[in-house]
Structures are given as C-alpha cells and as structure tokens.
Protein backbone atom coordinates (compact mmCIF):
# COMPACT_ATOMS: atom_id res chain seq x y z
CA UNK A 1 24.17 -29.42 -104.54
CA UNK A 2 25.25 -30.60 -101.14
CA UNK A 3 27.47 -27.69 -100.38
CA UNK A 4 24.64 -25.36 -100.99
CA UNK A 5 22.06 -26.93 -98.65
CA UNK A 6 24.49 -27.22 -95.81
CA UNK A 7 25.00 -23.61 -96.39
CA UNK A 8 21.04 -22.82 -95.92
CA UNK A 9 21.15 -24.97 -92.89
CA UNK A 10 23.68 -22.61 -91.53
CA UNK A 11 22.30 -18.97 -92.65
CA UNK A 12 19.25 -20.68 -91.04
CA UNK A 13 21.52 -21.57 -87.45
CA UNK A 14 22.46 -18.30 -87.29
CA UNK A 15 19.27 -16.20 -87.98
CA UNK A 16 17.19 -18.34 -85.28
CA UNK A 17 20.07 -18.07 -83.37
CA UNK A 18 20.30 -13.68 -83.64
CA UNK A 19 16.96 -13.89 -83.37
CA UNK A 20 16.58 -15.24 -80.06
CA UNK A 21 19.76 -13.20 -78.76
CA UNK A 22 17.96 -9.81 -79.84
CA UNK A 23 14.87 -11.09 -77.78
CA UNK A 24 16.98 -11.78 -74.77
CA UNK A 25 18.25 -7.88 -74.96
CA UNK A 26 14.72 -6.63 -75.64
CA UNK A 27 13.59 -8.26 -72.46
CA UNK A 28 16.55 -7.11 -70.73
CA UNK A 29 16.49 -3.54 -71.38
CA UNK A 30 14.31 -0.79 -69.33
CA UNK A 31 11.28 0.03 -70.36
CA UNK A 32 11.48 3.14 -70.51
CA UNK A 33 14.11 5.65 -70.30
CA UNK A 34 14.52 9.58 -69.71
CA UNK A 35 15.39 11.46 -73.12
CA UNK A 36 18.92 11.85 -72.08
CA UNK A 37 19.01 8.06 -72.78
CA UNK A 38 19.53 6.69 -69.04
CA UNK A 39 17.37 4.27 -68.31
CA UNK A 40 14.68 4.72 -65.29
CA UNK A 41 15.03 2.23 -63.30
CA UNK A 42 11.57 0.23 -63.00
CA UNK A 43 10.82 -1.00 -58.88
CA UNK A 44 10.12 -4.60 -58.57
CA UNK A 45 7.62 -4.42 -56.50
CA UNK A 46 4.88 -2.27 -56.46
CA UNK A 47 4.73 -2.28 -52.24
CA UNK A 48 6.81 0.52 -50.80
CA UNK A 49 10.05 -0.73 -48.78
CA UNK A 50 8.62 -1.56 -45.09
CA UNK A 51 10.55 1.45 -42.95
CA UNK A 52 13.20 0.31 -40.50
CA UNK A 53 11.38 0.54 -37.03
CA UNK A 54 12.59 3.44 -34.77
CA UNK A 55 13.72 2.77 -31.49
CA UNK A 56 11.32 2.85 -28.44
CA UNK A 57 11.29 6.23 -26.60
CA UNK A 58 11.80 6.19 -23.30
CA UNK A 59 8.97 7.12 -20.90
CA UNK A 60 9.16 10.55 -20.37
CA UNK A 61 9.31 11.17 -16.17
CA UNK A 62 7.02 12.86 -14.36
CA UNK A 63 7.49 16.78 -13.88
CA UNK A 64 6.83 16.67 -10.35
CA UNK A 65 7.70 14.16 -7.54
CA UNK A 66 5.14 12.27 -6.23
CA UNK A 67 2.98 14.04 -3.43
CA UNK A 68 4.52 12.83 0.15
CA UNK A 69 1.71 12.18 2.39
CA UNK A 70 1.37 13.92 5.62
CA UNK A 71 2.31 12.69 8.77
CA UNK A 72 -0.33 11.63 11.16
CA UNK A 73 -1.71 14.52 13.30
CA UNK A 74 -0.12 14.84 16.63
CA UNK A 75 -2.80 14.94 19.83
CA UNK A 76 -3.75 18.25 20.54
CA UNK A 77 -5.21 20.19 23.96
CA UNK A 78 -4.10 19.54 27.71
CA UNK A 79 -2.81 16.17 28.79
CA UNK A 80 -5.37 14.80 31.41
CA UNK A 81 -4.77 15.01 35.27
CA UNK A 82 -3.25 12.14 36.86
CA UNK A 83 -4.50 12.14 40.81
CA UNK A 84 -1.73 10.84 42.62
CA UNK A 85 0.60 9.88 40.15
CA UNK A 86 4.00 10.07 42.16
CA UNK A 87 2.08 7.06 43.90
CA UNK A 88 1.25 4.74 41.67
CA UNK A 89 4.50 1.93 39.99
CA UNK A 90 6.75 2.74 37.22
CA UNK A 91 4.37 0.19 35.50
CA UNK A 92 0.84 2.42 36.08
CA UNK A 93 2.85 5.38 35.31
CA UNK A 94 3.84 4.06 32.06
CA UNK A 95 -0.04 3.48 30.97
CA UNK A 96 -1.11 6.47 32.58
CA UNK A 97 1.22 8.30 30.42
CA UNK A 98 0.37 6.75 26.91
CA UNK A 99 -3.47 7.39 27.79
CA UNK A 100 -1.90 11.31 28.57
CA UNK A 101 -0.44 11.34 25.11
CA UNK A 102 -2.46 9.71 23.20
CA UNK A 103 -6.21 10.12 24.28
CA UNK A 104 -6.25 14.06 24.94
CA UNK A 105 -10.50 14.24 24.85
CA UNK A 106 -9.65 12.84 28.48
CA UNK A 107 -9.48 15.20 31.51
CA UNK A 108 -9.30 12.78 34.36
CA UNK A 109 -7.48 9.38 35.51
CA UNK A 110 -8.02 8.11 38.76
CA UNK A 111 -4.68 6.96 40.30
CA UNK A 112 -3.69 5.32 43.52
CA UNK A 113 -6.25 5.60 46.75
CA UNK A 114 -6.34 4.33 50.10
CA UNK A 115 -9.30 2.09 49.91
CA UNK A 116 -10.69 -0.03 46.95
CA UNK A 117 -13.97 -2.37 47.56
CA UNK A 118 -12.69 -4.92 45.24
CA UNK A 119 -9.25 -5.56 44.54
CA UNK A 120 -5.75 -3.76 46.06
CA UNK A 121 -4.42 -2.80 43.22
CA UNK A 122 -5.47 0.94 43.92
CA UNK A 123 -4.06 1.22 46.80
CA UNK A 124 -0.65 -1.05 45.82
CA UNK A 125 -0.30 1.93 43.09
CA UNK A 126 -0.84 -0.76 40.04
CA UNK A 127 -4.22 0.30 38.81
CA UNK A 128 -5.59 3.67 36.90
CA UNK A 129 -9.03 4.83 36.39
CA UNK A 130 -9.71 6.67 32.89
CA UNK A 131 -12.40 8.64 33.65
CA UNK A 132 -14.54 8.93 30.02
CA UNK A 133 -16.31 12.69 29.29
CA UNK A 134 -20.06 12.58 28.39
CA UNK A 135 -19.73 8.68 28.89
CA UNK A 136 -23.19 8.08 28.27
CA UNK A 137 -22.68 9.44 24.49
CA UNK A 138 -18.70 7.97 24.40
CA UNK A 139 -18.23 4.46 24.49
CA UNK A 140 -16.58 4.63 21.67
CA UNK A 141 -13.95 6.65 23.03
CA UNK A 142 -13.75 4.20 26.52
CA UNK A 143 -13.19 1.24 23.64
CA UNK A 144 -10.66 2.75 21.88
CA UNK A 145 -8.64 2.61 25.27
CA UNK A 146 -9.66 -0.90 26.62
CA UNK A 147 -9.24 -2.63 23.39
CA UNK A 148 -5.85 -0.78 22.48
CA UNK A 149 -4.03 -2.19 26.18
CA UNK A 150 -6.02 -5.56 26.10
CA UNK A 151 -4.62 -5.79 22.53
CA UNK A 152 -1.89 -9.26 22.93
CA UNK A 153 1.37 -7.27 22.26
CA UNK A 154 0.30 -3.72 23.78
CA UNK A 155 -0.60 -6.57 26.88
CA UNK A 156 3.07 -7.50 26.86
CA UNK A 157 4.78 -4.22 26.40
CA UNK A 158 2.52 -2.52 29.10
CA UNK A 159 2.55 -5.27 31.68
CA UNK A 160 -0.88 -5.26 31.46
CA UNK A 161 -2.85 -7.51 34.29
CA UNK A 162 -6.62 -7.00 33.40
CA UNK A 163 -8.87 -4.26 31.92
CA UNK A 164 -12.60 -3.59 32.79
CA UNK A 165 -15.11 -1.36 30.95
CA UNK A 166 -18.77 -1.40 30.76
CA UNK A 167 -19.34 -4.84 32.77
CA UNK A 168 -17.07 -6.14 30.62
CA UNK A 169 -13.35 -7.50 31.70
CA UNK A 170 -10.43 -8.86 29.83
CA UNK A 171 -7.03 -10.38 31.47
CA UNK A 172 -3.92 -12.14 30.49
CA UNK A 173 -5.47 -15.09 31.88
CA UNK A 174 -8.30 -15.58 29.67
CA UNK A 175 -7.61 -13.01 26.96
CA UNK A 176 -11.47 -12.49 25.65
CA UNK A 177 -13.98 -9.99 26.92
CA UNK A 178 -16.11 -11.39 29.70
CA UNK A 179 -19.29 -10.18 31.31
CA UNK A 180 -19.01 -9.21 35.06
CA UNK A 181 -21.75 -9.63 37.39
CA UNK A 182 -23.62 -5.88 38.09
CA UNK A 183 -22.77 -4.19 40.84
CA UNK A 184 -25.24 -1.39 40.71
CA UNK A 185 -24.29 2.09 39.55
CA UNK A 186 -22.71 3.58 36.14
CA UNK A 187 -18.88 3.71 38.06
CA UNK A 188 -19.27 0.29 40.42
CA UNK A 189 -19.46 -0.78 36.79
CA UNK A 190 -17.39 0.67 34.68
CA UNK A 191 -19.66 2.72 32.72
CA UNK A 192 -18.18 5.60 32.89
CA UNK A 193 -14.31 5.09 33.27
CA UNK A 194 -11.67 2.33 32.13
CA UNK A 195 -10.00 0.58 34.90
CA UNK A 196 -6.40 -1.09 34.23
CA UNK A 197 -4.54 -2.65 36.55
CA UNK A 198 -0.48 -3.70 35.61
CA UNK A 199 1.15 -6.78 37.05
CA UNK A 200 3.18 -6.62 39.86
C-alpha cells in the first residue's frame, strides 16, 4: 500500500516535470520555419539597425581661384610744368614732383621768383605754387593737395613748413586749419592755387 503511493508520487514528479521541460522547448523554438525545416530567424526588434554614419566629405574647392583685384589706376596725361624748377631746394623739388605724379588734372606750379610780398620762401627756392584749373568749380581738387601734405606723417616725410589754400593755412606749428586775414583778390588769397613752403 505504501510502495504503491510513493510510486504515484513519482509518475506524478516526472510528468509535471516533462511537462514543464516540453514548454521550455516550445518557447524556445522559432516560430516559424521555411519548409526545408530551417528555422527563420525572427528580429528582436521591430526598428531597423540605425546605419553606421559615413564619414564627412570634404568641401569640395572652388573651380576657379578667387578673382585678384586690379591694381589702382596709374595717373594719366602730361605731368604739369614746373617754372623754375632747377631753382627751387631738393626739398620743393621733392613736393613739386609728387604733385607732378600724382595730381595730373594740374598744368601749372609756380616755382621760385625774385620777389614775394609776403614771405621769402619764393625767392629762397622753398615754396611752390599749385596753380588749380577752373578753380572756381575745383576746390575739391586744391583740397585733395593741401590736406594730403598737411596730413602729420606726409608733414614729416616732405619737410613740410606750412600750407595755404582758400584763406585758410596750416603749419607744423599749430597743425589745424586757420583762417587768414583777406588780402583782396582770388590769388593774394589762395583761391585759386595751393601754396607750400618746405623747411629750410
């Protein structure tokens, strides 16, 4: 009687125990599989693998080089006339010469003379008169000259004493633009030409 209960308790063991084994292997197995019998493997995941990222390109470089920009425009026409030139210092030749170069709309500089009303630097050979064309209409033009040697290190370089145009005067002194007293006409003034005078 014994001997046949512990023997139900053990047919029992094992069928629970097959039981759960075959359930393991039923959950292990694929669930589906090709009629050859392989099985297809199932993903785990129903997102798509995340691609690996490519390397950056490089920039690709231009076709063409950069445009090179054009170099400024030379002065053009006849350099003006300097009256008496081989008079005047190698310092008034030096200005006279950049004003030659560079300022070609003028035809006329007024160099060394004999006699000069207000100062001797005319007839010492250390001042130039830059006559201006159509001076009424180009003060800009007169400006452009007067400001460029009154200018601190064009001053230096040039050995620049003073500079008058249009009543106005500037000089190493008292480097601002002053107004002169009038002393009648358009030239007694400086309308019409720029007068710079060079140390000695």
């Amino acid at each position: 009687m014994i001997i046949s209960k512990r023997l139900s308790v053990s047919v029992a063991s094992v069928t629970t125990t097959l039981a759960v084994g075959l359930s393991v292997l039923a959950a292990a197995a694929p669930a589906s599989a090709e009629p050859g019998g392989e099985p297809t493997p199932t993903p785990t995941s129903s997102t798509s693998p995340t691609p690996a990222p490519s390397p950056t390109a490089s920039p690709t470089p231009p076709t063409t080089p950069p445009a090179t920009p054009a170099p400024p425009k030379k002065p053009s026409g006849p350099k003006a006339k300097v009256h008496d030139y081989k008079r005047l210092t190698k310092k008034a030749k030096k200005v006279a010469n950049k004003v030659r170069d560079d300022w070609r709309k003028v035809k006329s500089i007024g160099g060394w003379r004999a006699g000069s009303k207000y100062s001797g630097d005319h007839p010492a050979g250390r001042a130039i008169d830059v006559m201006i064309p159509k001076w009424r209409k180009n003060a800009k033009l007169g400006w452009s000259i007067a400001k460029y040697f009154a200018r601190k290190s064009n001053a230096k370089k040039f050995k620049i004493h003073y500079v008058i145009f249009r009543k106005k005067i500037w000089t190493v002194q008292n480097p601002r633009w002053r107004t002169m007293p009038n002393r009648g006409g358009a030239t007694a003034n400086h309308l019409d030409h720029v007068h710079i005078s060079v140390k000695r």
